[in-house]
C-alpha atoms as a PDB file:
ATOM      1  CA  UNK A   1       0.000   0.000   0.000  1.00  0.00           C
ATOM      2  CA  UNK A   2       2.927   2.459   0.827  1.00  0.00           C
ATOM      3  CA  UNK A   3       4.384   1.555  -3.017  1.00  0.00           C
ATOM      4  CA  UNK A   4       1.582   1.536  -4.457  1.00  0.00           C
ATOM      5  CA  UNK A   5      -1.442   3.122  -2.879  1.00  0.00           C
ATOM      6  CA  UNK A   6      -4.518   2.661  -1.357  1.00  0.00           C
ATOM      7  CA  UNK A   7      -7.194  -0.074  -3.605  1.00  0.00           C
ATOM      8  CA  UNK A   8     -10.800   0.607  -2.913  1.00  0.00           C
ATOM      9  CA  UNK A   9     -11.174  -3.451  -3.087  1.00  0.00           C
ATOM     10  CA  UNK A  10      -8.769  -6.383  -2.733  1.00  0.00           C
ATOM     11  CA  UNK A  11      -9.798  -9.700  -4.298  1.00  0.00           C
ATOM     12  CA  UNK A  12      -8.272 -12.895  -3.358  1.00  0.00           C
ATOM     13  CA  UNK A  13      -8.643 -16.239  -2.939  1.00  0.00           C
ATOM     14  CA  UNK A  14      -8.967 -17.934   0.483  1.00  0.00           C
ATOM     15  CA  UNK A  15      -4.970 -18.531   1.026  1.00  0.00           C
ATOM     16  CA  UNK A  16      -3.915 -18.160   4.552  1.00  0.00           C
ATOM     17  CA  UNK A  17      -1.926 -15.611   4.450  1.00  0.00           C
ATOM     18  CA  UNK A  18      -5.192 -13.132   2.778  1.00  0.00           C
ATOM     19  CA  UNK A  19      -7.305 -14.370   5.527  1.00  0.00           C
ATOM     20  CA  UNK A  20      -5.513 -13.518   8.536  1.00  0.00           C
ATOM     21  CA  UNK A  21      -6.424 -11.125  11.487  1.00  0.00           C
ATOM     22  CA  UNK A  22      -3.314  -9.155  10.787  1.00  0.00           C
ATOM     23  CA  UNK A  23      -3.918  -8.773   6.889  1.00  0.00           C
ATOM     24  CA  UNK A  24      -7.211  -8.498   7.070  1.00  0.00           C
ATOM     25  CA  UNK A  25      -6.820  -5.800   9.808  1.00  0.00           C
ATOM     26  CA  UNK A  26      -4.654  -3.645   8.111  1.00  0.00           C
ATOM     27  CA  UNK A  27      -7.162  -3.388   4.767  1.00  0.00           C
ATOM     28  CA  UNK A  28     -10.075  -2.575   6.948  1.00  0.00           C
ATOM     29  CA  UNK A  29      -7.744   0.195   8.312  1.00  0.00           C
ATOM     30  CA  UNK A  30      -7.703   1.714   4.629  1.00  0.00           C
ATOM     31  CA  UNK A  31     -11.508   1.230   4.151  1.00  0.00           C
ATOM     32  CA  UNK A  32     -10.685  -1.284   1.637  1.00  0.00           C
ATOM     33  CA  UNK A  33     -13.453  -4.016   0.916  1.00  0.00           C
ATOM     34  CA  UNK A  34     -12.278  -7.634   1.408  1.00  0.00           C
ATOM     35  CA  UNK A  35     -13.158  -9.996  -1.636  1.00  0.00           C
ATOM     36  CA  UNK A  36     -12.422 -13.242  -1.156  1.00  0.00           C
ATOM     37  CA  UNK A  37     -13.544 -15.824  -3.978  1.00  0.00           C
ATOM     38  CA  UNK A  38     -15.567 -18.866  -2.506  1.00  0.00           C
ATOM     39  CA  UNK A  39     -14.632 -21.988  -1.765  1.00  0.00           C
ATOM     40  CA  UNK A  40     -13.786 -24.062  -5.036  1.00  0.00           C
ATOM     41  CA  UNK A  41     -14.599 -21.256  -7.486  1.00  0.00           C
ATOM     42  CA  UNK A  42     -11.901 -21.954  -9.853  1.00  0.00           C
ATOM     43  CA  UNK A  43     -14.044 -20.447 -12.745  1.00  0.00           C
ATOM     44  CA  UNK A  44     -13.134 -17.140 -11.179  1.00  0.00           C
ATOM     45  CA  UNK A  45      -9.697 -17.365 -12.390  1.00  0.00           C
ATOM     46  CA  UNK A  46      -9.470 -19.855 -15.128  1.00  0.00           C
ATOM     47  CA  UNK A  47      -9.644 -16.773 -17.953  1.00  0.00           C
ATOM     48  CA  UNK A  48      -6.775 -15.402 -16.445  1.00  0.00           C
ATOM     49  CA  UNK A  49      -4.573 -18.277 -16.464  1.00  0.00           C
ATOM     50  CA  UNK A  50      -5.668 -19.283 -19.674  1.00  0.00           C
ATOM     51  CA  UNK A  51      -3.729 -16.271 -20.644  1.00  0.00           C
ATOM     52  CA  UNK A  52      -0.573 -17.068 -18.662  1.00  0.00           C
ATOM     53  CA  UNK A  53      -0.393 -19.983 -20.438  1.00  0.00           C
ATOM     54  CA  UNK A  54      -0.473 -18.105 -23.654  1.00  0.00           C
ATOM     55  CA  UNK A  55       1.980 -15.797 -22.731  1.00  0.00           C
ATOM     56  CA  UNK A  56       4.752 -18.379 -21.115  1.00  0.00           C
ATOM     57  CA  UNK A  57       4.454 -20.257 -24.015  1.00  0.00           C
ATOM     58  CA  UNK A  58       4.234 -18.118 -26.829  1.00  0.00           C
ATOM     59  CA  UNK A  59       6.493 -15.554 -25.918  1.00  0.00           C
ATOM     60  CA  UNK A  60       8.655 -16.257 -22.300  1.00  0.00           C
ATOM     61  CA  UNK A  61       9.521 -19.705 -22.566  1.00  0.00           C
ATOM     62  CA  UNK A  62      11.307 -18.848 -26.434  1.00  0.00           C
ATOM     63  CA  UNK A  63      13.243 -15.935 -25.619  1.00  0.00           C
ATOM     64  CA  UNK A  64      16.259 -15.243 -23.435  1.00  0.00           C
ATOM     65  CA  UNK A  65      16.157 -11.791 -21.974  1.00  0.00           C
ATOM     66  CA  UNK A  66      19.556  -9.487 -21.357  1.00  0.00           C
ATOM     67  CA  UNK A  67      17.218  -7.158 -19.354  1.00  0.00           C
ATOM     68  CA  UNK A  68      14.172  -6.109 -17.492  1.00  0.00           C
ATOM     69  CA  UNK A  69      13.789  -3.735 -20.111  1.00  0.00           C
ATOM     70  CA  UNK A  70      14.045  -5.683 -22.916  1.00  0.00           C
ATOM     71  CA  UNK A  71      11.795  -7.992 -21.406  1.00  0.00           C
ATOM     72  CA  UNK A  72       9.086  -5.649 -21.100  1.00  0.00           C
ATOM     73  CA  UNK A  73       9.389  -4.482 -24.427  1.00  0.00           C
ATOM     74  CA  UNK A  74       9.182  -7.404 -25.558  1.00  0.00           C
ATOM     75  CA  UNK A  75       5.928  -8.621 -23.508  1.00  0.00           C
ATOM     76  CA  UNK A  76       4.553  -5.240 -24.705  1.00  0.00           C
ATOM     77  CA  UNK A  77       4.866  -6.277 -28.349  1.00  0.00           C
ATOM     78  CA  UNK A  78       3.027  -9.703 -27.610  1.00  0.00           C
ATOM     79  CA  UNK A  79       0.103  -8.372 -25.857  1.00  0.00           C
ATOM     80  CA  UNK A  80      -0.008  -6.078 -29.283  1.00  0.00           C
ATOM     81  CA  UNK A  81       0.497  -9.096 -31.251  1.00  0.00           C
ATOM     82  CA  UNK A  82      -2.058 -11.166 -28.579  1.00  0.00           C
ATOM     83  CA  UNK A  83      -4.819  -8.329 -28.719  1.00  0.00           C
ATOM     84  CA  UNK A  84      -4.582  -7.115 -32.701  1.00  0.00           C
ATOM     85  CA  UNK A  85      -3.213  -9.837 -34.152  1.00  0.00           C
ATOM     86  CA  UNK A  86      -3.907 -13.011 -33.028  1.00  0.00           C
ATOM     87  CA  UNK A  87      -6.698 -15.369 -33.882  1.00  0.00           C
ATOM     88  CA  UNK A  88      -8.360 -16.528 -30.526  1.00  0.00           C
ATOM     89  CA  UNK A  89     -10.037 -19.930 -30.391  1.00  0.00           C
ATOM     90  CA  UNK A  90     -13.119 -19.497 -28.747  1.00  0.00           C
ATOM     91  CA  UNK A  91     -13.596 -16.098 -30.870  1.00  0.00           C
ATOM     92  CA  UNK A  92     -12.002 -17.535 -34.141  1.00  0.00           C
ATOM     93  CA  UNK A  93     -11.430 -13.784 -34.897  1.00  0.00           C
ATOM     94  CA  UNK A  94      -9.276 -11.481 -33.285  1.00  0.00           C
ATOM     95  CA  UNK A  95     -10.140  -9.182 -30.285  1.00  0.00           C
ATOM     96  CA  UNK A  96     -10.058  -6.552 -31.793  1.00  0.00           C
ATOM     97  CA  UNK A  97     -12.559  -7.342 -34.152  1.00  0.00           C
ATOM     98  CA  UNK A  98     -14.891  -8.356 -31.374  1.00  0.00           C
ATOM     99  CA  UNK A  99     -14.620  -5.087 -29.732  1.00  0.00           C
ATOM    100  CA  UNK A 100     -14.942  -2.625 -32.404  1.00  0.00           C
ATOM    101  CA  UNK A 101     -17.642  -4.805 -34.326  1.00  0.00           C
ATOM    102  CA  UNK A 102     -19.905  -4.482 -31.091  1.00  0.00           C
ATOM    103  CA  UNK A 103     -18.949  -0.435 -30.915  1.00  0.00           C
ATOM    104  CA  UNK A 104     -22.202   1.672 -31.166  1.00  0.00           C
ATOM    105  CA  UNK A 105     -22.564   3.663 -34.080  1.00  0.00           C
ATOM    106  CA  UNK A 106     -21.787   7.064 -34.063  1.00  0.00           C
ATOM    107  CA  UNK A 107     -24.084   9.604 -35.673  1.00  0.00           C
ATOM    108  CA  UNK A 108     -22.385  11.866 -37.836  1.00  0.00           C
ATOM    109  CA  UNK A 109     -22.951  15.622 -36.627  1.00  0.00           C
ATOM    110  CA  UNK A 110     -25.098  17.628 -38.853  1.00  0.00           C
END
C-alpha cells in the first residue's frame, strides 16, 4: 500500500496468508473491501490463467532476456500481437474485431 497506494477493493482467494487477522486488519484500516472468492470457485480465475499460459508459451519460454527492459518491451509487443493480431479460439477472430464490431454507431454531426 505504501508503493503503491490505497485499492478501494482487494480480491483474493482464500490462502492463509489473505485471511488472517493481521492482513485483514490492516485493509479494513484503509476502508478497503475484502473480496475473497468462494470456496472451489476456480471459474473465477481460469480466464486469467488461460492467458498465462499463452503468454509463457508463446512468448517467455522462447526468448532469453539481457534485461528487465528488454523484457518488457518485448511482452509489450506480444500483448499487441495477442490483442490485434492473433486469432483466438473461442472467438475464431481477433479481439479486436470483437470489440470494435460491437462499438455503437456514431451519428455523424449535422
Amino acid at each position: 500500500m505504501d508503493r503503491y497506494g490505497v485499492s478501494r477493493i482487494f480480491n483474493t482467494n482464500q490462502g492463509s496468508q489473505f485471511i488472517s487477522k493481521a492482513f485483514t486488519n490492516v485493509l479494513k484500516q484503509h476502508d478497503t473491501r475484502i473480496s475473497i472468492d468462494g470456496k472451489g470457485s476456480w471459474i473465477d480465475n481460469v480466464f486469467i490463467e488461460r492467458l498465462c499460459r499463452s503468454v509463457k508459451y508463446e512468448e517467455v519460454y522462447l526468448h532469453t532476456y539481457e534485461s528487465l527492459t528488454q523484457a518488457r518491451k518485448s511482452l509489450e509487443k506480444y500483448f499487441e500481437f495477442y490483442n490485434r493480431k492473433r486469432k483466438h479460439q473461442t472467438l475464431k477472430v481477433k479481439p479486436d474485431e470483437v470489440y470494435y464490431a460491437n462499438l455503437p454507431v456514431r451519428q455523424q454531426a449535422a
